[in-house]
N, C-alpha and C. Protein backbone atom coordinates (compact mmCIF):
# COMPACT_ATOMS: atom_id res chain seq x y z
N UNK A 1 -85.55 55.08 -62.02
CA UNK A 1 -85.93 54.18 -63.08
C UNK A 1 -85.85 54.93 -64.41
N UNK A 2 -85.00 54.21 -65.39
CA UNK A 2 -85.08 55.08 -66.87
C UNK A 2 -86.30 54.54 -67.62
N UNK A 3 -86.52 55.78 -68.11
CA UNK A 3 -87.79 54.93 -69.24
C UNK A 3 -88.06 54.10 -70.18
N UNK A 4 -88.56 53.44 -70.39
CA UNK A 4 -88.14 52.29 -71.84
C UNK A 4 -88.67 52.53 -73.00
N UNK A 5 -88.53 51.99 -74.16
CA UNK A 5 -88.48 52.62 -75.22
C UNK A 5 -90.62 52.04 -75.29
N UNK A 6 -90.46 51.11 -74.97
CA UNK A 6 -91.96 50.38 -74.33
C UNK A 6 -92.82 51.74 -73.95
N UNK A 7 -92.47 52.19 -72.94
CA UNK A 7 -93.41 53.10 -71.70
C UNK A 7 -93.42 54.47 -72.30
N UNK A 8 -92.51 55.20 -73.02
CA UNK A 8 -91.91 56.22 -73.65
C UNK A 8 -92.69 56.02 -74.65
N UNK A 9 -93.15 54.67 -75.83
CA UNK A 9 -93.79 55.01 -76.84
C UNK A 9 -95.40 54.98 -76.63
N UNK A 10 -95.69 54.29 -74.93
CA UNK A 10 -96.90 54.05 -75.06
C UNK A 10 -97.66 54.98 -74.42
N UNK A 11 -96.67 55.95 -73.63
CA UNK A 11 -97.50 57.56 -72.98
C UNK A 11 -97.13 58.21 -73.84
N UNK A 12 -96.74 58.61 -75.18
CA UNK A 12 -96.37 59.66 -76.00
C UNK A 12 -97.65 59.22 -76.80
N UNK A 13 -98.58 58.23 -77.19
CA UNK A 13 -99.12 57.92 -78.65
C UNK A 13 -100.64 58.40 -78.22
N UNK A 14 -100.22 58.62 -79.41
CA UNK A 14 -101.87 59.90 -79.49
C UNK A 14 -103.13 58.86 -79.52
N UNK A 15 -103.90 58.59 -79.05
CA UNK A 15 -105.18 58.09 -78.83
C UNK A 15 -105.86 58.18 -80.06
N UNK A 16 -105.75 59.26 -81.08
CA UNK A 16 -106.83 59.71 -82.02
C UNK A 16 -106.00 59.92 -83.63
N UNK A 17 -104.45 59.09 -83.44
CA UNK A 17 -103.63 59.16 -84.71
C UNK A 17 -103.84 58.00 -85.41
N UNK A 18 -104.42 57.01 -85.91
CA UNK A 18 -104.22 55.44 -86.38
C UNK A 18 -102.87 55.53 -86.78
N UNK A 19 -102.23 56.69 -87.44
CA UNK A 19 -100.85 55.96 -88.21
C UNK A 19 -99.75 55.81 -87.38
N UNK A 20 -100.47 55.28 -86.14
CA UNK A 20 -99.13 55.01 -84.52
C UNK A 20 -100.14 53.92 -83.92
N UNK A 21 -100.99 53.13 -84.83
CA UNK A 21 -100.73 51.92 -83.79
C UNK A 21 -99.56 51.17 -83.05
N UNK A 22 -99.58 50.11 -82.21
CA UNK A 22 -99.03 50.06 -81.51
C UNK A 22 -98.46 48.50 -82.79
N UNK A 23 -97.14 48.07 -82.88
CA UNK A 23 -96.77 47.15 -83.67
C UNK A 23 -96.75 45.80 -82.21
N UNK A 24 -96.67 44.55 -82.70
CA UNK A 24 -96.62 43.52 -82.15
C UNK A 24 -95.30 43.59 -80.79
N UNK A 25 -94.56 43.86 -81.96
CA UNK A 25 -93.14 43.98 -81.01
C UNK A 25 -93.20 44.33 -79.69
N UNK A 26 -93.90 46.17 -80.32
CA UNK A 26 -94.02 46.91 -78.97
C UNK A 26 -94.99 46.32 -77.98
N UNK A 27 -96.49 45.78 -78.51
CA UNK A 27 -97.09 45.13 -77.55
C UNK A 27 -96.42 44.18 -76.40
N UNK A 28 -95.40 43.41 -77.26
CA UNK A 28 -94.89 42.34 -76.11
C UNK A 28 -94.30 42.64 -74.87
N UNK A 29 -93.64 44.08 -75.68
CA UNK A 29 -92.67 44.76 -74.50
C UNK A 29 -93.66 45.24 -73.64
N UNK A 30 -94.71 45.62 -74.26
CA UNK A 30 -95.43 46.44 -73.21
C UNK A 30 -96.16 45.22 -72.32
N UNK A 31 -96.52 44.45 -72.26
CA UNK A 31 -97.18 43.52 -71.51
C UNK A 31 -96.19 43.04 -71.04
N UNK A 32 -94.62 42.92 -70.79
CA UNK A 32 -93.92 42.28 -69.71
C UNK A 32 -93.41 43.50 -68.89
N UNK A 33 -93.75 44.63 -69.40
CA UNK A 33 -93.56 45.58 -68.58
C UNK A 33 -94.62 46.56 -67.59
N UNK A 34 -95.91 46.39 -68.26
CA UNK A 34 -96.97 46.48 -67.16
C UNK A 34 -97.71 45.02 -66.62
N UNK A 35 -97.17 44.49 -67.01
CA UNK A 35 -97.68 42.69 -66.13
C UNK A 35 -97.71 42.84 -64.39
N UNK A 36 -96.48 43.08 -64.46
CA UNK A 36 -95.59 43.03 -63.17
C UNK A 36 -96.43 44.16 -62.27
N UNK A 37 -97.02 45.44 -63.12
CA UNK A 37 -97.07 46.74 -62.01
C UNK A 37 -98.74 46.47 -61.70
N UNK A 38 -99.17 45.24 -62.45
CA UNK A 38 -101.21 45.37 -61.99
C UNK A 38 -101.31 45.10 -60.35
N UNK A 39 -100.40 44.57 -59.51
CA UNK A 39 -100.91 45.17 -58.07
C UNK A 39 -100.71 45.79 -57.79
N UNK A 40 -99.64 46.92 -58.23
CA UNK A 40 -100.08 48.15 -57.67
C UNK A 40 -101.16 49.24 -58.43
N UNK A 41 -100.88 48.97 -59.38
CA UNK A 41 -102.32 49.55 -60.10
C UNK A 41 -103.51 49.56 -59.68
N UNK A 42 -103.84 47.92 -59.23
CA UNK A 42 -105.26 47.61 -58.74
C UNK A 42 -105.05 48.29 -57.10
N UNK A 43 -104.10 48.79 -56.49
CA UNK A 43 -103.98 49.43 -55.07
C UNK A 43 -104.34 51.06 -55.24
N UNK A 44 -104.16 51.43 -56.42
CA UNK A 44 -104.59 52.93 -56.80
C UNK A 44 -105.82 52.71 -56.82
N UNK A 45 -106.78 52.54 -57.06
CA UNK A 45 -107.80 52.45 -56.69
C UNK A 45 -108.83 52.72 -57.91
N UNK A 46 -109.86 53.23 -58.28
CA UNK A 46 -110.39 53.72 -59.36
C UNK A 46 -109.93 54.79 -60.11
N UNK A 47 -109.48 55.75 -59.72
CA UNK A 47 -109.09 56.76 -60.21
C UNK A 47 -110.65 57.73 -60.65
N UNK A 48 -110.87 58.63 -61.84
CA UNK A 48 -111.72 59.09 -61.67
C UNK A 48 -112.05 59.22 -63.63
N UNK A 49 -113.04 59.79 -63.96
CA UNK A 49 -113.24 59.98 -65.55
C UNK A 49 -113.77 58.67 -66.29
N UNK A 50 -112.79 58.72 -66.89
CA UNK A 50 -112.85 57.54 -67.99
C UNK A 50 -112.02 55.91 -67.46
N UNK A 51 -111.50 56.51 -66.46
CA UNK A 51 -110.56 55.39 -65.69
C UNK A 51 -111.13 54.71 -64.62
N UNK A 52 -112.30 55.47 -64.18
CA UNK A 52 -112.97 54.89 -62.78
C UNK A 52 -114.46 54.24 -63.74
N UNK A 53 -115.06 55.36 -64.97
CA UNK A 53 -115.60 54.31 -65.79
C UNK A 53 -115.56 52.83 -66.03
N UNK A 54 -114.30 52.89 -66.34
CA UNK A 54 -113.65 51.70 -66.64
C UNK A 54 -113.59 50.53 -65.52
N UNK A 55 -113.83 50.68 -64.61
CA UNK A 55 -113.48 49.59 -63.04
C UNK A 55 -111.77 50.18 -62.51
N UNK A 56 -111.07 50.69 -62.57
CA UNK A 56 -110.05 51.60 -62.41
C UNK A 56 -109.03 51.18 -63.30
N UNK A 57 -107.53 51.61 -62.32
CA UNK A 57 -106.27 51.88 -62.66
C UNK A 57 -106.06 50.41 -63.66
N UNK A 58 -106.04 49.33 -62.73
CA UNK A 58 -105.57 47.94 -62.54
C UNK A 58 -106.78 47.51 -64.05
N UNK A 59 -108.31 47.19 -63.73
CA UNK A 59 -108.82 46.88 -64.84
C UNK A 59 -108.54 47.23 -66.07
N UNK A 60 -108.14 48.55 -66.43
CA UNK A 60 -107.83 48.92 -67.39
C UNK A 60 -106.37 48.51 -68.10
N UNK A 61 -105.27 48.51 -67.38
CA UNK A 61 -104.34 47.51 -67.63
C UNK A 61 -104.23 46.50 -67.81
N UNK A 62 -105.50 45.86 -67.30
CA UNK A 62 -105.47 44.17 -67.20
C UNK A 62 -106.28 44.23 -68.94
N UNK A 63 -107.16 45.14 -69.65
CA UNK A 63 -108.14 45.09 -70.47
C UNK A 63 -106.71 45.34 -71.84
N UNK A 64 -106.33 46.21 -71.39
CA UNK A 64 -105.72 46.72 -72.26
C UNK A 64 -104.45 45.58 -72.80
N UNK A 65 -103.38 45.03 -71.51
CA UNK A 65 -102.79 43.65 -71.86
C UNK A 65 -103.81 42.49 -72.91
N UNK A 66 -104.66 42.31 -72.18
CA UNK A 66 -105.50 41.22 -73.23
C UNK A 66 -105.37 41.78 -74.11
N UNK A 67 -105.73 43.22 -75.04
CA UNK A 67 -106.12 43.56 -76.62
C UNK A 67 -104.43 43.90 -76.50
N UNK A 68 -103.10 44.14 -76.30
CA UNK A 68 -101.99 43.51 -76.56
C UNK A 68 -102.16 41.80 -77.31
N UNK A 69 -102.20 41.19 -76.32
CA UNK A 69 -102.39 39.55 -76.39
C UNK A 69 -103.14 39.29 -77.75
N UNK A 70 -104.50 39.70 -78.14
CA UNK A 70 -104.91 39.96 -79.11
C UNK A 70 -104.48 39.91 -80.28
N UNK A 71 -103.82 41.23 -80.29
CA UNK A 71 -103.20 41.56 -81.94
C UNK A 71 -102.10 41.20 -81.80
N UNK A 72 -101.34 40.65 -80.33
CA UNK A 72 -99.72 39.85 -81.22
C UNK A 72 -100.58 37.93 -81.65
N UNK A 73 -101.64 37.55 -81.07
CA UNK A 73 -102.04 36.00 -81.91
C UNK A 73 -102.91 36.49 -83.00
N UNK A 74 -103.45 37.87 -83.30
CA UNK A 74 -103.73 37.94 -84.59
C UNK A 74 -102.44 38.59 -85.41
N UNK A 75 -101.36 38.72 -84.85
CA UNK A 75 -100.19 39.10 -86.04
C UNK A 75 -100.92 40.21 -86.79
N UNK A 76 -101.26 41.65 -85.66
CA UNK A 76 -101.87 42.58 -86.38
C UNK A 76 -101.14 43.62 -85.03
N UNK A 77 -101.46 44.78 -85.93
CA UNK A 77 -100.89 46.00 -85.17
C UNK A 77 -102.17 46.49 -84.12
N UNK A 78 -101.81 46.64 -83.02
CA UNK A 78 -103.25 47.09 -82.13
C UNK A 78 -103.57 48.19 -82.56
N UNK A 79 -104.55 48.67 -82.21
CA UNK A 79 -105.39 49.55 -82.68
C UNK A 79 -105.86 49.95 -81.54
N UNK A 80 -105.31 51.49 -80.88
CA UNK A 80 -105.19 51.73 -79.50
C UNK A 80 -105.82 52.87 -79.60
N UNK A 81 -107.04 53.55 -78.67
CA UNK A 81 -107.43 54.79 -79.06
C UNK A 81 -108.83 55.08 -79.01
N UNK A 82 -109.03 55.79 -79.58
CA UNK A 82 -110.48 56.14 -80.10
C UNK A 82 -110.54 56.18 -81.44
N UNK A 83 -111.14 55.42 -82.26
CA UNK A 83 -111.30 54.95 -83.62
C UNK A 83 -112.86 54.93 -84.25
């Protein structure tokens, strides 16, 4: 599988940069491209840290799509991170 310009920008972006929110565009891409992978996500299981915090792999994808969904019907750049 090659990487997409989607998956490539969204494991490279720094958590703690604001001037790399995520733009609308990229959101869209990114939600038709982790849409598809939340059963296997939710089959990984919790994971551990901040990820098993969270309800795991799958919740956190599913949380994270919605605040996608979000800022492309507010026509705003997400705001991904720790802020």
């Amino acid at each position: 599988m090659k990487p997409t310009q989607a998956f490539t920008s969204f494991f490279c972006h720094s958590d703690f940069v604001r001037e790399n929110d995520i733009t609308t565009e990229l959101a869209t891409n990114l939600i038709n491209e982790i849409e598809p992978l939340l059963p296997a996500l939710y089959k990984m299981g919790l994971g551990n840290g901040n990820i098993k915090s969270e309800g795991g792999y799958g919740n956190v994808a599913r949380k994270f799509i919605q605040g996608c969904r979000d800022a492309i019907l507010a026509n705003e750049p997400l705001v991904f991170g720790y802020v």
